[in-house]
PDB file of N, CA and C in Angstrom:
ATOM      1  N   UNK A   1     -44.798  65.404  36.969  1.00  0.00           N
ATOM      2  CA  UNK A   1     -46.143  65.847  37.279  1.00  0.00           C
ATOM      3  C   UNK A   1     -46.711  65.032  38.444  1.00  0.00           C
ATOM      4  N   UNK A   2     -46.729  64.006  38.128  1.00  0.00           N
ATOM      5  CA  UNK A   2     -47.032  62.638  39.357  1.00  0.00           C
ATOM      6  C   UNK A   2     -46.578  63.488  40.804  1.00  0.00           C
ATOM      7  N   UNK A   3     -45.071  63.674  40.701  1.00  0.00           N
ATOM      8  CA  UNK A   3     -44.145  63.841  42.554  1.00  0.00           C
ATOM      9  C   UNK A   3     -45.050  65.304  42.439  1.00  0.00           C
ATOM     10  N   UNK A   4     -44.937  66.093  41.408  1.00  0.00           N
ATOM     11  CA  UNK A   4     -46.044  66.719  41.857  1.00  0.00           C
ATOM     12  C   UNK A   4     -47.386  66.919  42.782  1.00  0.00           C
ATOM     13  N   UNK A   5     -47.724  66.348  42.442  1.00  0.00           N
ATOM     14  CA  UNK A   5     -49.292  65.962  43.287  1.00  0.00           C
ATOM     15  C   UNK A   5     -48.423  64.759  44.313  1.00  0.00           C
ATOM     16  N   UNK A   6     -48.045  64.066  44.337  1.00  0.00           N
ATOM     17  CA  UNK A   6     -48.250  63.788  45.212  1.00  0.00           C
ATOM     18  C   UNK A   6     -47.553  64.750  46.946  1.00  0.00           C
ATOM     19  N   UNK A   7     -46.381  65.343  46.273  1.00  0.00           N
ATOM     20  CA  UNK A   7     -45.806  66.847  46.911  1.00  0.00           C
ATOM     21  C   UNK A   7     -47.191  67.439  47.729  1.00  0.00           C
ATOM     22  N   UNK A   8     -48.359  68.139  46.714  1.00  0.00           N
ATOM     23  CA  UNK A   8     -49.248  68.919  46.979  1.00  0.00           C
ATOM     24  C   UNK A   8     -50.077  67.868  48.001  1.00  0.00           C
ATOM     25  N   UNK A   9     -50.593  66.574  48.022  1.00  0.00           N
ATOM     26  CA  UNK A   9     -51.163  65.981  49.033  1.00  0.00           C
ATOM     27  C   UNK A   9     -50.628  65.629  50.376  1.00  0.00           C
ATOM     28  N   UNK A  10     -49.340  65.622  50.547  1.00  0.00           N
ATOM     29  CA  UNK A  10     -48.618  66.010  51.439  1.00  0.00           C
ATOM     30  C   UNK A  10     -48.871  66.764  52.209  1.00  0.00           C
ATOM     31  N   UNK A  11     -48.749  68.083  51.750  1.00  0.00           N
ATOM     32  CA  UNK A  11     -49.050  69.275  52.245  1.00  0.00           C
ATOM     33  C   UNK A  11     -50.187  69.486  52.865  1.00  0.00           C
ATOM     34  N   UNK A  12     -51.402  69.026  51.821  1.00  0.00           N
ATOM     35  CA  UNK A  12     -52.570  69.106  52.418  1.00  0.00           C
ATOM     36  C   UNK A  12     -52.696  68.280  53.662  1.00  0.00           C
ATOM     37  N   UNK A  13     -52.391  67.329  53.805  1.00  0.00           N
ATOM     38  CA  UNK A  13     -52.089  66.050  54.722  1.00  0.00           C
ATOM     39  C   UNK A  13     -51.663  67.108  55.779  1.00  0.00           C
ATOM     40  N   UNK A  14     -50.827  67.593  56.043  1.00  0.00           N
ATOM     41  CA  UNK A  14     -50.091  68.493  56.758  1.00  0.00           C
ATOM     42  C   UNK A  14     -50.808  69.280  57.521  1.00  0.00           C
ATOM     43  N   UNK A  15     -51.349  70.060  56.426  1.00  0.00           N
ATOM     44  CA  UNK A  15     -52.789  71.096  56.873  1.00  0.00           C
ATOM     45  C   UNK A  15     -53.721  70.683  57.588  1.00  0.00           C
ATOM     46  N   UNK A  16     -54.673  69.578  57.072  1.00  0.00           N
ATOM     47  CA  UNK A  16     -55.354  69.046  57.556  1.00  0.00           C
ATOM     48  C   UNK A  16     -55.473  68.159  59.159  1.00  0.00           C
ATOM     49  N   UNK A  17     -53.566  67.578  59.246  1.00  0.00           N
ATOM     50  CA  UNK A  17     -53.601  67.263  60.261  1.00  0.00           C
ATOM     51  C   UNK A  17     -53.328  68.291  61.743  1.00  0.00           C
ATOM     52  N   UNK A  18     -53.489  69.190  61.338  1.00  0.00           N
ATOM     53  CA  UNK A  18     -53.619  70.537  62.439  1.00  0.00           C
ATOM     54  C   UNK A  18     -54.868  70.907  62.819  1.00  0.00           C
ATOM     55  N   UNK A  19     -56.137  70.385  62.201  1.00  0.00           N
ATOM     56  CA  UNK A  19     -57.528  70.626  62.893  1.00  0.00           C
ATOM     57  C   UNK A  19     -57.888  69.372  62.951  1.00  0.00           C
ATOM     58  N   UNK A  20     -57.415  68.053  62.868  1.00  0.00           N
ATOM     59  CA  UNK A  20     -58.098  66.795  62.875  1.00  0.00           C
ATOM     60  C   UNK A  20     -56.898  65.687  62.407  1.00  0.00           C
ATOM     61  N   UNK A  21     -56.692  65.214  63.715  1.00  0.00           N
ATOM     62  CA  UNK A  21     -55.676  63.780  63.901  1.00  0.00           C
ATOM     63  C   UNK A  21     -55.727  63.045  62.626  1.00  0.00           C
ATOM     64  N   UNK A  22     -54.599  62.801  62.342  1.00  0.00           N
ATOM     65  CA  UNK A  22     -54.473  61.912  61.250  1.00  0.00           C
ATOM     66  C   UNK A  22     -53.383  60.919  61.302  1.00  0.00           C
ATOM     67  N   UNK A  23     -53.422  59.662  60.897  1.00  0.00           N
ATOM     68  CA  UNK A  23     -52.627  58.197  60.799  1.00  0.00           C
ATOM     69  C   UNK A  23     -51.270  58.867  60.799  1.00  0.00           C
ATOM     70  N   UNK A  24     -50.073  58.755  61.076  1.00  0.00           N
ATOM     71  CA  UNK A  24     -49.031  59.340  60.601  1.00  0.00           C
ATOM     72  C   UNK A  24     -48.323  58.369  59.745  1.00  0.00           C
ATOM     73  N   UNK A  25     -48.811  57.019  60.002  1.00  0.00           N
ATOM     74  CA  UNK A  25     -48.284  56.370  58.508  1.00  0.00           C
ATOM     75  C   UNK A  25     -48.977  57.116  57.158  1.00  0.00           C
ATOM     76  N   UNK A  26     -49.648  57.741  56.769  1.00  0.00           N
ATOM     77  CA  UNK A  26     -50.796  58.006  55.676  1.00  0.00           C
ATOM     78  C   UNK A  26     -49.513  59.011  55.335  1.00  0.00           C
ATOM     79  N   UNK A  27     -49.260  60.456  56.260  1.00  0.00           N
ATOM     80  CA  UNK A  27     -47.938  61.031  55.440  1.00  0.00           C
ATOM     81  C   UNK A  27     -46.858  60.684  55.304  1.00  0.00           C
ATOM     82  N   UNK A  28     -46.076  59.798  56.177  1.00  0.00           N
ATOM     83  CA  UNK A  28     -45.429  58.838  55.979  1.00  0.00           C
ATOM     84  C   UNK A  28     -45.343  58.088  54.611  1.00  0.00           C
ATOM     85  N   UNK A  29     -46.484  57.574  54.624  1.00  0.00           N
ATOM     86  CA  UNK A  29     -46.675  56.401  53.023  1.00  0.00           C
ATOM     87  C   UNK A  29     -46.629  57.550  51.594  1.00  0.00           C
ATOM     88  N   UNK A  30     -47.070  58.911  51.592  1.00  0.00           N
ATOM     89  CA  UNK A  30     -46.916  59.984  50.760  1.00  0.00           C
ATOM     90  C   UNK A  30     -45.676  60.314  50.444  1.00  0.00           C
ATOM     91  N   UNK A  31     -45.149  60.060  51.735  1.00  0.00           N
ATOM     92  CA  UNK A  31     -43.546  61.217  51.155  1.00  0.00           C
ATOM     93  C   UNK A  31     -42.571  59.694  50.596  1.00  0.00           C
ATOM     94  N   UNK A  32     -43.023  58.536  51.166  1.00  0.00           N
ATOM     95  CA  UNK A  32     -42.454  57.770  50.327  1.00  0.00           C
ATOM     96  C   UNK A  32     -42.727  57.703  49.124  1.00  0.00           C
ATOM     97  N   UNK A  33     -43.847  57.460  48.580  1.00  0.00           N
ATOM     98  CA  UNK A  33     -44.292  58.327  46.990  1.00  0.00           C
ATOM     99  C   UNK A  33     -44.006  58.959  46.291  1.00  0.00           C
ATOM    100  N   UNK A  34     -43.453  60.221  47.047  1.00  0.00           N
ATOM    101  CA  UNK A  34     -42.457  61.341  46.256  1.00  0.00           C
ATOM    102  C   UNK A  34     -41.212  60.867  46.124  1.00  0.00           C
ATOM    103  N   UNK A  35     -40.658  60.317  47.099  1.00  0.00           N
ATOM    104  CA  UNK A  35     -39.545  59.809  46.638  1.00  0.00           C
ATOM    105  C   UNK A  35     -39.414  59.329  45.643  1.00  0.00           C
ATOM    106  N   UNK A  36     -40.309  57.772  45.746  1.00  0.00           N
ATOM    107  CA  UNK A  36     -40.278  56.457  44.490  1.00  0.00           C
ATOM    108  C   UNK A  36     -40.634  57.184  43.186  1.00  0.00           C
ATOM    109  N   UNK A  37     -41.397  58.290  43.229  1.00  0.00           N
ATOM    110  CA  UNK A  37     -41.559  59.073  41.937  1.00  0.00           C
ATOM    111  C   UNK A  37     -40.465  59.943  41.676  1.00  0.00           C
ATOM    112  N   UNK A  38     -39.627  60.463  42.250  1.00  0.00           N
ATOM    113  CA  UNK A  38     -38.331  61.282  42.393  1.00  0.00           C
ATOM    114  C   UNK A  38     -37.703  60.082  41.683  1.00  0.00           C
ATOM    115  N   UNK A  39     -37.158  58.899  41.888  1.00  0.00           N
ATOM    116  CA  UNK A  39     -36.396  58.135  41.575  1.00  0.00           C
ATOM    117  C   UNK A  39     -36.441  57.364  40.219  1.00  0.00           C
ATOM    118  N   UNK A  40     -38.014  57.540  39.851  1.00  0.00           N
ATOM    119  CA  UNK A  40     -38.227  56.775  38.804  1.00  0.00           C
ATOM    120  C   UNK A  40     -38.293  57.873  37.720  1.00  0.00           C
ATOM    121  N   UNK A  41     -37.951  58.858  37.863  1.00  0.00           N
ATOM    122  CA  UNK A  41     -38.422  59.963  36.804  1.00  0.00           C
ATOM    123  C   UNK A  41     -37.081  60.115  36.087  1.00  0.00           C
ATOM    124  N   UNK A  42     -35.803  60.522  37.611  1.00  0.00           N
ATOM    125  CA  UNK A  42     -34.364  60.655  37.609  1.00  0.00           C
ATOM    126  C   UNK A  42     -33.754  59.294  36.226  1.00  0.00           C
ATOM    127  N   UNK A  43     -34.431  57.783  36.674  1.00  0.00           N
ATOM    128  CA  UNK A  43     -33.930  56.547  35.995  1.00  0.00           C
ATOM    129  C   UNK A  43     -34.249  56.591  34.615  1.00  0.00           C
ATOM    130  N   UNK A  44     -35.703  57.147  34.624  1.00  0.00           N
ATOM    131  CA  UNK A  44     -35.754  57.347  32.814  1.00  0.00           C
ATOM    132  C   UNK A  44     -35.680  58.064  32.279  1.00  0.00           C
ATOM    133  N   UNK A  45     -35.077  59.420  32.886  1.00  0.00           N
ATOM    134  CA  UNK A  45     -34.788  60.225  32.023  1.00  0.00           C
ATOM    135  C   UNK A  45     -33.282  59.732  31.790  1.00  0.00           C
ATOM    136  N   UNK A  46     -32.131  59.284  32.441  1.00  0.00           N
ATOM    137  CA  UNK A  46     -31.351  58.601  32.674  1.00  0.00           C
ATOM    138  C   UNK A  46     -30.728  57.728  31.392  1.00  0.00           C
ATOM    139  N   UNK A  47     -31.990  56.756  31.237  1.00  0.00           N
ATOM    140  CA  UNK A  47     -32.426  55.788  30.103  1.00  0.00           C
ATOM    141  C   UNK A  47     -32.382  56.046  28.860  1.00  0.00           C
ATOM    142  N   UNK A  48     -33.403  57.255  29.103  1.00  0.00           N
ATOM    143  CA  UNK A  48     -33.499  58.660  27.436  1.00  0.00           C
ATOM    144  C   UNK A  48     -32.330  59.052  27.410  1.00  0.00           C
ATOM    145  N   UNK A  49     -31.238  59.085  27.876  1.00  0.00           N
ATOM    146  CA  UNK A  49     -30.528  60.040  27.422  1.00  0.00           C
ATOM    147  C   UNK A  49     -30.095  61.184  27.830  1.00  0.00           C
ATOM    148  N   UNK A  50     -31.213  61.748  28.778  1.00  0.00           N
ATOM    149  CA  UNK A  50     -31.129  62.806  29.966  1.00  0.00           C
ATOM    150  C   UNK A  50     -29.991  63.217  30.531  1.00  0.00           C
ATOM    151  N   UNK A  51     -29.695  64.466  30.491  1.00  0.00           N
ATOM    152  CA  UNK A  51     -28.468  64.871  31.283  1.00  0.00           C
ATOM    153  C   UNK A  51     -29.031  65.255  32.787  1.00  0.00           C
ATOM    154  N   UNK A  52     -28.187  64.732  33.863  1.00  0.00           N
ATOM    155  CA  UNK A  52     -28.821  65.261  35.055  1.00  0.00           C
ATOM    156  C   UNK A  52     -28.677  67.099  35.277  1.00  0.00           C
ATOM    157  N   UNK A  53     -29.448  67.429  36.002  1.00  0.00           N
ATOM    158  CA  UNK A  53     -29.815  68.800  36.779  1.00  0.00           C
ATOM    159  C   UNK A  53     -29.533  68.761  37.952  1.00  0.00           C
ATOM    160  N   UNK A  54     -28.486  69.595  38.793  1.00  0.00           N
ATOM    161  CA  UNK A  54     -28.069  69.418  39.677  1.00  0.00           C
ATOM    162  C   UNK A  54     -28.734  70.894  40.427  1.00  0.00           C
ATOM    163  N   UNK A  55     -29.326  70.679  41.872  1.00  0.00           N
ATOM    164  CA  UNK A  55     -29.833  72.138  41.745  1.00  0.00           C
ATOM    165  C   UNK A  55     -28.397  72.296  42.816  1.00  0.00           C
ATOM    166  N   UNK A  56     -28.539  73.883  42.919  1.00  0.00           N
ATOM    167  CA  UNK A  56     -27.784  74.821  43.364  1.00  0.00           C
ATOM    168  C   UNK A  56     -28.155  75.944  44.167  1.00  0.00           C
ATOM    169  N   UNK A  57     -28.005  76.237  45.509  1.00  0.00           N
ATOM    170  CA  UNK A  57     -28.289  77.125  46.338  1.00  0.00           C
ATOM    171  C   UNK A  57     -27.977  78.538  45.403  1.00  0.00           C
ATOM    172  N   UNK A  58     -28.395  79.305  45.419  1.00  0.00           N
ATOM    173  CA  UNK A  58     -28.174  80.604  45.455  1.00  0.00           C
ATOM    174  C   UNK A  58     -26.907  81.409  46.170  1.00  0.00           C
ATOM    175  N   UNK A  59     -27.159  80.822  47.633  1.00  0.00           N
ATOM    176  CA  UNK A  59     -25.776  81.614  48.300  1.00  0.00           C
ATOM    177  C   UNK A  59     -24.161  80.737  47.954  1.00  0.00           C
ATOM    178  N   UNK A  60     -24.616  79.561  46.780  1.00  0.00           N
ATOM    179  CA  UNK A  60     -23.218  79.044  46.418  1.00  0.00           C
ATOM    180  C   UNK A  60     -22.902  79.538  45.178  1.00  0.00           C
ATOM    181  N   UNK A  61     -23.777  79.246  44.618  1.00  0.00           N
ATOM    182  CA  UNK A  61     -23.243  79.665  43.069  1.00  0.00           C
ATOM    183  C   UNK A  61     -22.449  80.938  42.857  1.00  0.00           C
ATOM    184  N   UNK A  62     -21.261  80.984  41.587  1.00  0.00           N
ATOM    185  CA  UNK A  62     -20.480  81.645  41.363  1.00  0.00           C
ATOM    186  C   UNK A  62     -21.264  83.031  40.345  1.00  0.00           C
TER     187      UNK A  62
END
């Protein structure tokens, strides 16, 4: 839920910086966010017990 939002502020970040200059560290420092939340979600589910999810293109799959 977290990489969630922080995904969606991104975006907005994005948007926003098309009518009005913005820091480019600020989306920069966001998408590192998604990551560190990508990574920490992957580790405990990991922890739990979690089986990973591997995604899969469409034009590969059998």
């Amino acid at each position: 839920m977290a990489r969630a939002v922080a995904r969606r502020a991104e975006r907005t970040l994005v948007t926003l910086h098309a009518s009005e200059p913005l820091n480019p560290a600020l989306r920069h420092y966001i998408n590192r966010l998604s990551d560190v939340l990508f990574v920490v979600a992957r580790t405990l589910a990991r922890r739990d017990g979690g089986s990973e999810v591997f995604w899969q293109s469409t034009r590969t799959r059998a």
